[in-house]
Protein backbone atom coordinates (compact mmCIF):
# COMPACT_ATOMS: atom_id res chain seq x y z
CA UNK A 1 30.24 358.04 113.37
CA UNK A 2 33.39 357.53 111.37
CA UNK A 3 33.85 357.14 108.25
CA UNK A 4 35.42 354.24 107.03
CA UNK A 5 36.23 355.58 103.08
CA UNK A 6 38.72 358.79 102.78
CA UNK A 7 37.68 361.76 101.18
CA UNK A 8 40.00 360.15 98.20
CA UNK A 9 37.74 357.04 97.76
CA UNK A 10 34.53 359.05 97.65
CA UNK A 11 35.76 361.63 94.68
CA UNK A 12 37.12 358.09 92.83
CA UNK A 13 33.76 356.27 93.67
CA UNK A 14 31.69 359.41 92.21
CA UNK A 15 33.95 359.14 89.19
CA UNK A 16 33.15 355.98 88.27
CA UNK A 17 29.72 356.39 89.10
CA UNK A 18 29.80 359.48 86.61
CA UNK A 19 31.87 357.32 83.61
CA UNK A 20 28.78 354.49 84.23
CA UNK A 21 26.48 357.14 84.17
CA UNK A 22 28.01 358.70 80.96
CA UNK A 23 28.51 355.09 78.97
CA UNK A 24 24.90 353.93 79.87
CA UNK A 25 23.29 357.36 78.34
CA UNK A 26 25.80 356.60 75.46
CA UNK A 27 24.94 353.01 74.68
CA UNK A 28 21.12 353.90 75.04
CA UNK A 29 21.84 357.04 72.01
CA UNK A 30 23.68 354.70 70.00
CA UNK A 31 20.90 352.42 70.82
CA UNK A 32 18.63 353.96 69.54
CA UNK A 33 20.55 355.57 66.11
CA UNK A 34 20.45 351.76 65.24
CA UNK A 35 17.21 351.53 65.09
CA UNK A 36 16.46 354.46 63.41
CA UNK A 37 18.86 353.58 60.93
CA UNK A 38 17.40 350.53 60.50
CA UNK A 39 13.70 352.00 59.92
CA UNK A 40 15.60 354.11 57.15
CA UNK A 41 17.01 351.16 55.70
CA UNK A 42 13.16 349.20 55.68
CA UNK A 43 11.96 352.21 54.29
CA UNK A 44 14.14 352.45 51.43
CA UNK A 45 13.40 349.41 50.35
CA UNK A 46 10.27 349.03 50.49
CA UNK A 47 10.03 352.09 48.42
CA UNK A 48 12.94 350.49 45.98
CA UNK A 49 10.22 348.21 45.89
CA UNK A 50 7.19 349.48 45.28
CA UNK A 51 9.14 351.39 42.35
CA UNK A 52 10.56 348.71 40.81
CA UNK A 53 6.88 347.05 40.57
CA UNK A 54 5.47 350.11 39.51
CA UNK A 55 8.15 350.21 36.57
CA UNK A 56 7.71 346.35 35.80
CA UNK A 57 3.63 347.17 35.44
CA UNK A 58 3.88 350.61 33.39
CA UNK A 59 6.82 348.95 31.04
CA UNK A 60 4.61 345.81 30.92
CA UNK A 61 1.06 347.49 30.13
CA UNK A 62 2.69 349.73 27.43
CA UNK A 63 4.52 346.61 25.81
CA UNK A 64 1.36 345.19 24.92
CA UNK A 65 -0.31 347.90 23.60
């Protein structure tokens, strides 16, 4: 059975095969740094939050004392 593709066109079909490969595995890391980025981000202020009420209820309970 012959063939029809060179050696050529099977090392340049395995190379972009391999740059897909790499880009997918690169889009999924970045991906996923978004999103843990974005859980920091949440996180930080929710606890920018939860300090700012705690201030506003400490300055608040001594201000009426």
């Amino acid at each position: 059975m012959k063939v029809p593709l060179g050696r050529k066109a099977f090392i340049a079909i395995g190379g972009v095969a391999g740059a897909l490969a790499f880009w997918r595995v690169r889009s999924r890391r970045r991906q996923r740094e978004e999103l843990e980025w974005e859980a920091e981000v949440v996180g930080a202020i929710d606890e920018g939050r939860g300090a700012a009420e705690t201030a506003g209820s400490a300055s608040g309970s001594s201000s009426s004392a």
